[in-house]
Structure formats: structure tokens, C-alpha cells
PDB file of N, CA and C in Angstrom:
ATOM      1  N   UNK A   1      21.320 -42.315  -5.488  1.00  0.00           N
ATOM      2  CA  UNK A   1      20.502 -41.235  -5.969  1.00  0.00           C
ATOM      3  C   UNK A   1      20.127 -40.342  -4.785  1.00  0.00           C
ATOM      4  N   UNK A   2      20.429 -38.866  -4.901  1.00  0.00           N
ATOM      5  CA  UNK A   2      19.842 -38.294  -3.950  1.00  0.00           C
ATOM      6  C   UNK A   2      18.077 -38.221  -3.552  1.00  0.00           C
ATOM      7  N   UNK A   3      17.732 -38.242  -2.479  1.00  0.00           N
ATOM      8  CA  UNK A   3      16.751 -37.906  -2.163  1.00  0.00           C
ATOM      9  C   UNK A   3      16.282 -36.615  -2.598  1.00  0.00           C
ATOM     10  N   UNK A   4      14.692 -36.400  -2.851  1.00  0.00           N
ATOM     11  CA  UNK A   4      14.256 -35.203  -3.761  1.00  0.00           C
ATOM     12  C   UNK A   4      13.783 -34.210  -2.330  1.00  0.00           C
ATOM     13  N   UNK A   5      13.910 -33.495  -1.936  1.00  0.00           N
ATOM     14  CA  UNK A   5      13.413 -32.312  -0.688  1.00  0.00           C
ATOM     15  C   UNK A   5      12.078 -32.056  -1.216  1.00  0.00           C
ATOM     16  N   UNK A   6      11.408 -31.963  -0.172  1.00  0.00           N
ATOM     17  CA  UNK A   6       9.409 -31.437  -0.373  1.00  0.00           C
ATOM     18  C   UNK A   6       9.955 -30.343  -0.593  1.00  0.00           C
ATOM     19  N   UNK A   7       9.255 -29.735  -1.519  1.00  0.00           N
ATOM     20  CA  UNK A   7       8.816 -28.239  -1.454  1.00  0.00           C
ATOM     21  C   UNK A   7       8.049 -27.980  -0.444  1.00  0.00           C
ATOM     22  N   UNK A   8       7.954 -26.857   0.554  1.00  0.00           N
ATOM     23  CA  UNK A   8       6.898 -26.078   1.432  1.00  0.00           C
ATOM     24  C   UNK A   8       6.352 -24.995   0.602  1.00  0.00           C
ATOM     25  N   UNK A   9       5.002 -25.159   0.626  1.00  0.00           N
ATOM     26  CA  UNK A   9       4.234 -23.764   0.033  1.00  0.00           C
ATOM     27  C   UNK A   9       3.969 -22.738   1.105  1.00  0.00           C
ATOM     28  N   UNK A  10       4.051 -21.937   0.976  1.00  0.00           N
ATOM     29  CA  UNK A  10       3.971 -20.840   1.950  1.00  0.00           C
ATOM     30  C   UNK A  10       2.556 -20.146   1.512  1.00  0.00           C
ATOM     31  N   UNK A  11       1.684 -20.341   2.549  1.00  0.00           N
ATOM     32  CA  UNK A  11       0.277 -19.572   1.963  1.00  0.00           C
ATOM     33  C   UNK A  11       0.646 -18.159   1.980  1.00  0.00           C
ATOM     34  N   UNK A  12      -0.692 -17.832   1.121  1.00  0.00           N
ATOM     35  CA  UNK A  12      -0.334 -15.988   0.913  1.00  0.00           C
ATOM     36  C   UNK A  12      -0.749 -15.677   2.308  1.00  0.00           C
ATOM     37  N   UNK A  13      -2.022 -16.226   3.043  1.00  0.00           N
ATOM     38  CA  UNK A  13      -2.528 -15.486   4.248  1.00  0.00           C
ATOM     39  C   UNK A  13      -1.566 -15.622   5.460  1.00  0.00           C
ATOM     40  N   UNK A  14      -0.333 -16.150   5.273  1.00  0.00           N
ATOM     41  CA  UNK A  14       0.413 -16.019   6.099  1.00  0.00           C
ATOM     42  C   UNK A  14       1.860 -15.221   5.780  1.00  0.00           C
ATOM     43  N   UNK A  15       2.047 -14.704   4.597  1.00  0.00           N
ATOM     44  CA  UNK A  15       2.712 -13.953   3.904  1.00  0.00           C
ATOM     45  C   UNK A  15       2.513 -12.486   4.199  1.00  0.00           C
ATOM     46  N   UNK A  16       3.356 -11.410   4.161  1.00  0.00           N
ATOM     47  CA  UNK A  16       3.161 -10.345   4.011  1.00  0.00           C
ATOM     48  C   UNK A  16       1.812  -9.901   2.750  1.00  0.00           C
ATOM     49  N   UNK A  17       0.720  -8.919   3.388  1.00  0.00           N
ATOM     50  CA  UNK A  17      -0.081  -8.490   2.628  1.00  0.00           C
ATOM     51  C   UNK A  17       0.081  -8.368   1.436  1.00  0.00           C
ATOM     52  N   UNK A  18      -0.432  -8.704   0.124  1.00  0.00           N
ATOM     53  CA  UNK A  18       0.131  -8.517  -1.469  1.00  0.00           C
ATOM     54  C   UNK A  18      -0.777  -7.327  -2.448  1.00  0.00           C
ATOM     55  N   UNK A  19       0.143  -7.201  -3.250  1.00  0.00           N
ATOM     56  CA  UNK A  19      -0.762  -6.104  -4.003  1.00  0.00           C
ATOM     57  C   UNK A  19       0.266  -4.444  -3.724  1.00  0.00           C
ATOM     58  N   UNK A  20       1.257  -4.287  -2.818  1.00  0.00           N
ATOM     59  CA  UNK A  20       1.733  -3.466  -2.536  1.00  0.00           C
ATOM     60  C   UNK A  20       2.752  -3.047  -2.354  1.00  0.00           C
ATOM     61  N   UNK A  21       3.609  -1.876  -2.364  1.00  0.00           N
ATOM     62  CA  UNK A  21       4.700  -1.357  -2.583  1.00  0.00           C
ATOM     63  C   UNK A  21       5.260  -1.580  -1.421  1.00  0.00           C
ATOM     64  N   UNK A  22       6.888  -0.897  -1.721  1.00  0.00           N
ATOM     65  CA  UNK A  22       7.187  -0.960  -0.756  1.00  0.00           C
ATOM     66  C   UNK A  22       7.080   0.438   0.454  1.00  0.00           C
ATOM     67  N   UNK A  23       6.275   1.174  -0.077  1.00  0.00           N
ATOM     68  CA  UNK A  23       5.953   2.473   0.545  1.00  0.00           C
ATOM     69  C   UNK A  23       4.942   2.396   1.741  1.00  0.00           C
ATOM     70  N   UNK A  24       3.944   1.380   1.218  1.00  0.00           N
ATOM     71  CA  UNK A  24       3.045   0.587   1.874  1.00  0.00           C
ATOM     72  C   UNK A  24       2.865   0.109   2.424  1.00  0.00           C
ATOM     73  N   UNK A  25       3.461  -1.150   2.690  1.00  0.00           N
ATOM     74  CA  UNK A  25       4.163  -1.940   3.532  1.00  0.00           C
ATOM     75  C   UNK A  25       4.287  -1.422   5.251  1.00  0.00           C
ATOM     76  N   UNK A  26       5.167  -0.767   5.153  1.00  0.00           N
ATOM     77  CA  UNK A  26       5.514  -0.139   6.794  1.00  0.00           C
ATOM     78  C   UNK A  26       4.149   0.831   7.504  1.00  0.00           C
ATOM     79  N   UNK A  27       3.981   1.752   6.591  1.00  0.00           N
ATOM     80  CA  UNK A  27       2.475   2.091   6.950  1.00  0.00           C
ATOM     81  C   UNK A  27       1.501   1.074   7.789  1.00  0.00           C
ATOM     82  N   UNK A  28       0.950  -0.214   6.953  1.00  0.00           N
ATOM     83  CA  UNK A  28      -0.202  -1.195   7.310  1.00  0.00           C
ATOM     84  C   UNK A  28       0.851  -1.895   8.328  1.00  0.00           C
ATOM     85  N   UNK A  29       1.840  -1.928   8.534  1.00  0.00           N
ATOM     86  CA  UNK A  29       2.674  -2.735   9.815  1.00  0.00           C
ATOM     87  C   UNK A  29       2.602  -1.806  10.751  1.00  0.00           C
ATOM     88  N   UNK A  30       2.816  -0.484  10.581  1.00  0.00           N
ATOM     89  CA  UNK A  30       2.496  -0.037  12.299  1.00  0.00           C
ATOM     90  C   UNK A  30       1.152   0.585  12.541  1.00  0.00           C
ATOM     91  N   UNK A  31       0.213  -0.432  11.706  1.00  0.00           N
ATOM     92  CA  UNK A  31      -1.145  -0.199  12.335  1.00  0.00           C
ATOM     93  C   UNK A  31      -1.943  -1.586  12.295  1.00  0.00           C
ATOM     94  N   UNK A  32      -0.602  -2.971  12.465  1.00  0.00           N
ATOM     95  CA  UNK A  32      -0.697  -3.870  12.916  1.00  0.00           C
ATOM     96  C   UNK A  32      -1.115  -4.779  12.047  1.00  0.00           C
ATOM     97  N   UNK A  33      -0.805  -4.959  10.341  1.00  0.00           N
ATOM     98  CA  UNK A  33      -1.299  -5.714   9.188  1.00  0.00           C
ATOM     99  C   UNK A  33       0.084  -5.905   8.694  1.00  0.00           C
ATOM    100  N   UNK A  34       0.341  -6.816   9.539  1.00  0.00           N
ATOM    101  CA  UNK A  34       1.635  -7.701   9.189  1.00  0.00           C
ATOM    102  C   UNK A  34       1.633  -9.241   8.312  1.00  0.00           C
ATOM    103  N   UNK A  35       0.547  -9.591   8.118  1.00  0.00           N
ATOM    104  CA  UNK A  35       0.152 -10.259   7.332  1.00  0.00           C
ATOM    105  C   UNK A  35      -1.068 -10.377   6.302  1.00  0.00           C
ATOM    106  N   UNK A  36      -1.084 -11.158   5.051  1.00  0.00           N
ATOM    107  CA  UNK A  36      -2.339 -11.015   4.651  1.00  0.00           C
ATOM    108  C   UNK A  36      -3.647 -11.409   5.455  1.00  0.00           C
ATOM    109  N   UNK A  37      -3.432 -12.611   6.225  1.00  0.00           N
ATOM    110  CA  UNK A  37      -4.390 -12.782   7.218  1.00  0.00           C
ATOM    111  C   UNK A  37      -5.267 -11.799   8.194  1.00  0.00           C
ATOM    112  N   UNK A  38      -4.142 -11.219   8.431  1.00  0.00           N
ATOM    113  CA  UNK A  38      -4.591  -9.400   9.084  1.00  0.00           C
ATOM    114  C   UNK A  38      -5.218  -8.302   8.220  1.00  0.00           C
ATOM    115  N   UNK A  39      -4.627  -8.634   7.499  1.00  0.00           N
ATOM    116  CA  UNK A  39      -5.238  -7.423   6.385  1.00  0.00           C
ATOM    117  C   UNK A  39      -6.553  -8.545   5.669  1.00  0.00           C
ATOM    118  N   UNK A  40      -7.119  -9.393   5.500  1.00  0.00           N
ATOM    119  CA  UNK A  40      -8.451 -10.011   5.739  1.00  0.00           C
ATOM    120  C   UNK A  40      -9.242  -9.887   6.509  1.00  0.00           C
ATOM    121  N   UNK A  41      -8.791  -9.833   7.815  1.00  0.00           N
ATOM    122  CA  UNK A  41      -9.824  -9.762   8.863  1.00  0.00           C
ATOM    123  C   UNK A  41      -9.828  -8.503   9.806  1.00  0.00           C
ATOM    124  N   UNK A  42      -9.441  -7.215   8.707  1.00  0.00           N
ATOM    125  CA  UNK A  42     -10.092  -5.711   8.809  1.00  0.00           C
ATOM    126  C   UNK A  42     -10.566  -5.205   8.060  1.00  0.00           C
ATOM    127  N   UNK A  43     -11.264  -4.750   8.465  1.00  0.00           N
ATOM    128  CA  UNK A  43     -12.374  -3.587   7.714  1.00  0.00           C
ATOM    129  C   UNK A  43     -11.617  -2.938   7.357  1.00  0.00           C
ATOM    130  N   UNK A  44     -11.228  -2.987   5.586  1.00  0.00           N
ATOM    131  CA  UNK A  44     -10.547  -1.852   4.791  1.00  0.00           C
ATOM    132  C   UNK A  44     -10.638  -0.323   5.060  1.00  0.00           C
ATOM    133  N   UNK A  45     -11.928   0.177   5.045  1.00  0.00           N
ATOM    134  CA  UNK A  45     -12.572   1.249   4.732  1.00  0.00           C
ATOM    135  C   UNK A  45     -11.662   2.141   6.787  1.00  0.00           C
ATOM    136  N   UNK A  46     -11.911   1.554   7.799  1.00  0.00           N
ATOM    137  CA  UNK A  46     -11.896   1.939   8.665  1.00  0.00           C
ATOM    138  C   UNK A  46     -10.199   1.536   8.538  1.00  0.00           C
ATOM    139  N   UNK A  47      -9.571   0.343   8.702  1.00  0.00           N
ATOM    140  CA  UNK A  47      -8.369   0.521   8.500  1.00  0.00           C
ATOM    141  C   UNK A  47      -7.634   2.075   7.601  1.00  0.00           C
ATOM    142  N   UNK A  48      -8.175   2.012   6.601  1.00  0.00           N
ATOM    143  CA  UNK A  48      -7.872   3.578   5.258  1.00  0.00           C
ATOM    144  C   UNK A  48      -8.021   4.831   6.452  1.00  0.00           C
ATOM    145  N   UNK A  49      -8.813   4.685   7.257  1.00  0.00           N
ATOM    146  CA  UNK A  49      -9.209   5.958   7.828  1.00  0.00           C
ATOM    147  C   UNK A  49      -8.209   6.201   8.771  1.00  0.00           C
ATOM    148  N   UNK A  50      -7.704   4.852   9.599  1.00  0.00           N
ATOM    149  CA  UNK A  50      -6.520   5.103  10.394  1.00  0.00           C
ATOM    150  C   UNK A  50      -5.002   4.938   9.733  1.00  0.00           C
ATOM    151  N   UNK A  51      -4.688   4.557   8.605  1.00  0.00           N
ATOM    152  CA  UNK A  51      -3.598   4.936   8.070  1.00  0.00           C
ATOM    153  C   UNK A  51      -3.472   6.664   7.741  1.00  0.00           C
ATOM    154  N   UNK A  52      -4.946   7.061   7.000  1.00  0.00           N
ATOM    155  CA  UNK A  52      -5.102   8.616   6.207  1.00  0.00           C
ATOM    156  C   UNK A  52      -4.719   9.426   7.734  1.00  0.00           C
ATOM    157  N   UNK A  53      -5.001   9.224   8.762  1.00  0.00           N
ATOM    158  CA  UNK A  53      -4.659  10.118  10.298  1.00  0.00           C
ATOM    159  C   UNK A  53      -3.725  10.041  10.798  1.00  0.00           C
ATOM    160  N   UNK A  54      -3.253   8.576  10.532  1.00  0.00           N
ATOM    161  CA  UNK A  54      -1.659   8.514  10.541  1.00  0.00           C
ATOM    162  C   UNK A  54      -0.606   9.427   9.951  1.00  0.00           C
ATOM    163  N   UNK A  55      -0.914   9.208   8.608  1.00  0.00           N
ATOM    164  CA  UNK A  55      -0.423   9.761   7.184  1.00  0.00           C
ATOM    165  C   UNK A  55      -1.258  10.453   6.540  1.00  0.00           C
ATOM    166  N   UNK A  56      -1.434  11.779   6.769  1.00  0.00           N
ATOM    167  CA  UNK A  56      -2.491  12.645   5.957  1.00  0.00           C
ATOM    168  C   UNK A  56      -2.694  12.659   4.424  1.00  0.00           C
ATOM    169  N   UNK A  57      -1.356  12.231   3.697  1.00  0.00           N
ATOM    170  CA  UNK A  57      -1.052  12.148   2.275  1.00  0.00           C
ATOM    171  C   UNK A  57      -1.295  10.565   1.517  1.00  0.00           C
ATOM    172  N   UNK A  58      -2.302  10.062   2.687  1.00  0.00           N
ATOM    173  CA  UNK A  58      -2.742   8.777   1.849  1.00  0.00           C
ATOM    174  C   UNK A  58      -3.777   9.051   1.152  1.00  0.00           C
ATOM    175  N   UNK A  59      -3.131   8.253  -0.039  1.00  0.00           N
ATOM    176  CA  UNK A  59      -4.268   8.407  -1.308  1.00  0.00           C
ATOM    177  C   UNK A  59      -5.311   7.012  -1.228  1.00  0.00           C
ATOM    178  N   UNK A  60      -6.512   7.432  -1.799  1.00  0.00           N
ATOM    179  CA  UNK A  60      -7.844   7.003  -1.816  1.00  0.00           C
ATOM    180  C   UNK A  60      -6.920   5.589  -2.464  1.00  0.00           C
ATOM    181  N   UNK A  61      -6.774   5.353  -3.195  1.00  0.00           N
ATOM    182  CA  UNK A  61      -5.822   4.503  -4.031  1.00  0.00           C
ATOM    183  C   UNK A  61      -5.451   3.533  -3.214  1.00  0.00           C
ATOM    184  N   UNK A  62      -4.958   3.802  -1.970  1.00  0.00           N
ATOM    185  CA  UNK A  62      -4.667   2.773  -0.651  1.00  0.00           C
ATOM    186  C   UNK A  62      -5.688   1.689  -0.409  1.00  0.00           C
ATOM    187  N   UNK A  63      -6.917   2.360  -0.195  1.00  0.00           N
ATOM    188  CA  UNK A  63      -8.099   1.876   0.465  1.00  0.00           C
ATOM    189  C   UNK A  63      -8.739   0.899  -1.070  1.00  0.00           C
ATOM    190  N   UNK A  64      -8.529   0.935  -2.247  1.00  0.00           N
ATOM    191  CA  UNK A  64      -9.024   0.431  -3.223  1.00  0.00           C
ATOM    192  C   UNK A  64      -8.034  -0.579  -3.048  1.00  0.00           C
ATOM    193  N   UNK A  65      -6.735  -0.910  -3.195  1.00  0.00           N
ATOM    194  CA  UNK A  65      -5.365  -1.683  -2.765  1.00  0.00           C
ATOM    195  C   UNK A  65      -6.066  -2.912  -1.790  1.00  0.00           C
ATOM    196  N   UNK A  66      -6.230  -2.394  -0.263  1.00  0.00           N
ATOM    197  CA  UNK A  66      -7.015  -3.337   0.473  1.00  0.00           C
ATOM    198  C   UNK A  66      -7.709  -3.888   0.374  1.00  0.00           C
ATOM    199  N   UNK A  67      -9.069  -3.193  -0.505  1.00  0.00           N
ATOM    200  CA  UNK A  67      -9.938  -3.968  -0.874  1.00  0.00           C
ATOM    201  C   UNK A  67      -9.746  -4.827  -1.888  1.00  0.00           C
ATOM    202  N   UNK A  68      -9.023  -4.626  -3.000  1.00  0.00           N
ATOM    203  CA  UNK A  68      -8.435  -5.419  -3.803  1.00  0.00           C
ATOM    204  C   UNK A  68      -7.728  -6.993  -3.561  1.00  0.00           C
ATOM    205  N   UNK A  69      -6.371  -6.397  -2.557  1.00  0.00           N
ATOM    206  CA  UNK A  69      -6.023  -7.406  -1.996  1.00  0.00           C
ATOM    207  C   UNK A  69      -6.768  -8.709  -1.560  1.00  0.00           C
ATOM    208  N   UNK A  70      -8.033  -7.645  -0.307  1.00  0.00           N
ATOM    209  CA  UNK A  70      -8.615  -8.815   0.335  1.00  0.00           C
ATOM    210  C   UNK A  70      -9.469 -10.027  -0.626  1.00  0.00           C
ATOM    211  N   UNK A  71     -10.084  -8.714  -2.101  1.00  0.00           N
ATOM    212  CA  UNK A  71     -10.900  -9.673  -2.971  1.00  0.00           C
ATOM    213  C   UNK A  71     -10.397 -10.385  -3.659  1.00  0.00           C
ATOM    214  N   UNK A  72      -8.636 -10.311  -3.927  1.00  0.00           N
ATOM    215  CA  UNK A  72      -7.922 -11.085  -4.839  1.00  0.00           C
ATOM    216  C   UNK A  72      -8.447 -10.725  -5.957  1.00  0.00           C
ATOM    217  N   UNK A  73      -8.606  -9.326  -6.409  1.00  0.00           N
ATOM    218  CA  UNK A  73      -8.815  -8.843  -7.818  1.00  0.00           C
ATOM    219  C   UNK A  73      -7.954  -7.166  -7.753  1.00  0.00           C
ATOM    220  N   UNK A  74      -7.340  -7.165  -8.732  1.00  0.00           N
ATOM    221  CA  UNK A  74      -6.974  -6.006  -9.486  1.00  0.00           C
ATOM    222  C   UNK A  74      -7.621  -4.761  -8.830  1.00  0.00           C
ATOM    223  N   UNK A  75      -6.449  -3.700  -8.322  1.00  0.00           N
ATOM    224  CA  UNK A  75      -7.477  -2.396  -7.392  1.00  0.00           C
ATOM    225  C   UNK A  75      -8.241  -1.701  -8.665  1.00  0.00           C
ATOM    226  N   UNK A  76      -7.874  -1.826  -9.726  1.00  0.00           N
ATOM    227  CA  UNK A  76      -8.676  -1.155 -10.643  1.00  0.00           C
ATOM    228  C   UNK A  76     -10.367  -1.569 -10.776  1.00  0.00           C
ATOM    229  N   UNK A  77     -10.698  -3.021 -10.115  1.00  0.00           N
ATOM    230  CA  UNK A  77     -11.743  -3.487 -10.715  1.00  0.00           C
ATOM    231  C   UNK A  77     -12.643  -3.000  -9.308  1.00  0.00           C
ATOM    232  N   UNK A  78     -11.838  -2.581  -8.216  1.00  0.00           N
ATOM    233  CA  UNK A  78     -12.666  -1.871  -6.943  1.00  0.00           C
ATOM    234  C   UNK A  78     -12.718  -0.365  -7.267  1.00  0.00           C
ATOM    235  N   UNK A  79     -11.878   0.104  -7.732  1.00  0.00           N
ATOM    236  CA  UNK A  79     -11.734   1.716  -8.461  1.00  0.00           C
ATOM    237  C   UNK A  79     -13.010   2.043  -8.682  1.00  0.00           C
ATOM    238  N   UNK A  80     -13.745   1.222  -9.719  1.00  0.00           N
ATOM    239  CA  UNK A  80     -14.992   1.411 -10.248  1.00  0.00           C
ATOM    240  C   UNK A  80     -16.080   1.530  -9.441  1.00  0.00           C
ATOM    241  N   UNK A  81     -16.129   0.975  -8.205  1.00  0.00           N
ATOM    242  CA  UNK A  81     -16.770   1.068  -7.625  1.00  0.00           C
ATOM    243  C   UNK A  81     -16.642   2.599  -6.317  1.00  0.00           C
ATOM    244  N   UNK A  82     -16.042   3.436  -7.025  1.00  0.00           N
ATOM    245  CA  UNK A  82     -15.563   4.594  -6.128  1.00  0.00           C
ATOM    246  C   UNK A  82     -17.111   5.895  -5.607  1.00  0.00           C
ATOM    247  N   UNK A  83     -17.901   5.434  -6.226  1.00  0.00           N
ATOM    248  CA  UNK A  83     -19.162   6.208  -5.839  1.00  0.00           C
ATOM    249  C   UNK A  83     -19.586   6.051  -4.381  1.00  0.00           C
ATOM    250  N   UNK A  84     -19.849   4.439  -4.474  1.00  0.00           N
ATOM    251  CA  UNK A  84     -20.341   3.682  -3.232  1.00  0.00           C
ATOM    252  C   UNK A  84     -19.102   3.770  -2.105  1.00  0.00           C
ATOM    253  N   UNK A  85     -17.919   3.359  -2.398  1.00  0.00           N
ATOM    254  CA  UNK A  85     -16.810   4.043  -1.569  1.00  0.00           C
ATOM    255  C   UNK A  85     -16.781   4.868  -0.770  1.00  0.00           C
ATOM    256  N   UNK A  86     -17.086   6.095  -1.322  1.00  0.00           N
ATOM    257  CA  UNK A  86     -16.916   7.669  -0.665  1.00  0.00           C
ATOM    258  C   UNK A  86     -17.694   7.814  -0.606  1.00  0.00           C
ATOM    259  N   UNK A  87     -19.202   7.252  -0.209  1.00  0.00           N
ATOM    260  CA  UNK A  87     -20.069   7.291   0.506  1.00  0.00           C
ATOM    261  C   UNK A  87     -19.836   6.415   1.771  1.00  0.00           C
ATOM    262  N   UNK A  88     -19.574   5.250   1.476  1.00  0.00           N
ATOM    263  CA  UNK A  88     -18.808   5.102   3.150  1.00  0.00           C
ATOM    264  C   UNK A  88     -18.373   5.340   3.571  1.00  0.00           C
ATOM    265  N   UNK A  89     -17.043   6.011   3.282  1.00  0.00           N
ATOM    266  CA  UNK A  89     -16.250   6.495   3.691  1.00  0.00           C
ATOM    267  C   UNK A  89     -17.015   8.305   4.591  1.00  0.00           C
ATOM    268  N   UNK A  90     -17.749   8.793   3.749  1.00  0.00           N
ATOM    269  CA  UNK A  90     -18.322   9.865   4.438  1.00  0.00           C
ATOM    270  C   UNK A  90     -18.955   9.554   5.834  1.00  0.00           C
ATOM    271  N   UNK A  91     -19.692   8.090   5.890  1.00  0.00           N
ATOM    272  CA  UNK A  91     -20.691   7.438   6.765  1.00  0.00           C
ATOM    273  C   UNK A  91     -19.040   7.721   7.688  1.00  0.00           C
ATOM    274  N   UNK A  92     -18.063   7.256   7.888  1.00  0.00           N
ATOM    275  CA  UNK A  92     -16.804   6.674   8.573  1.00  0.00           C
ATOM    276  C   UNK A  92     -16.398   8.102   9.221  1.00  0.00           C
ATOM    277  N   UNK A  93     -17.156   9.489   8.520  1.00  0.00           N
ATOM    278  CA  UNK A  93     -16.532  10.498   8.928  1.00  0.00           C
ATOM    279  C   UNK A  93     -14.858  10.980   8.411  1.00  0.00           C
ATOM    280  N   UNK A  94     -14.598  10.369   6.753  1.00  0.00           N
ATOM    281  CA  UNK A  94     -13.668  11.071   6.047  1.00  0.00           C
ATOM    282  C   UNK A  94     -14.845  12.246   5.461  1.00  0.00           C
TER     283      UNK A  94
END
């Protein structure tokens, strides 16, 4: 009988960031969020600010994405919270 091989689980926080395209992707890699682990342990809001200067045509939509990601909920359910957002974001100097 053959022997059965372990499965290896591959954590997400060591996985490429989730929640995102592939448009996305290269953006948050050359501003050094090559993993989900990385993209956890930045400040969304200020990360958004240096992708949007990077890329002037980043949409608000990005920064809900991150936060999403990091909360492991749906960017729609951070969407809602877009008042309080763009008030930080003003504090951040967008």
C-alpha cells in the first residue's frame, strides 16, 4: 500500500495579500506588501496614500480592499464606513 503524503497548509499570512486583482497586486509589491503578513502590519489608510502618489488613479475602493483584507470581511462591509474614512484620510492630508 502506498504511503498517504501530509498535506502542507500554507497560511494566508504568508501568502500573497487576498481580496485582490490582479491589477493590484504589483502596485502593493512595489511599495513592499508582498505578503498578507505585510499588508497586516500597515496602516491601510497611510499605505492608500502612498500607492494614490504612486498611482494618482487609485480608487478609494483600494483603501476599503486593505482594510477589508486585513479584517477578513467583505470591502463592502468597510465601504459603509466611508464617512469616518475620509475623515482620516483628510487628517493624512488626502
Amino acid at each position: 500500500m502506498p504511503e498517504r503524503s501530509e498535506r502542507t497548509s500554507v497560511s494566508v499570512r504568508s501568502g500573497p495579500p487576498v481580496g485582490f486583482g490582479p491589477k493590484t497586486h504589483p502596485i502593493l509589491a512595489e511599495r513592499g506588501i508582498l505578503t498578507q503578513a505585510h499588508l497586516d502590519e500597515a496602516d491601510p489608510l497611510e499605505l492608500y496614500l502612498r500607492c494614490k502618489r504612486y498611482r494618482p488613479g487609485t480608487s478609494l475602493n483600494m483603501s476599503y480592499g486593505m482594510i477589508a483584507s486585513q479584517e477578513r470581511v467583505h470591502w463592502r462591509e468597510v465601504a459603509v464606513r466611508r464617512a469616518q474614512l475620509d475623515s482620516q484620510l483628510r487628517r493624512l492630508g488626502l
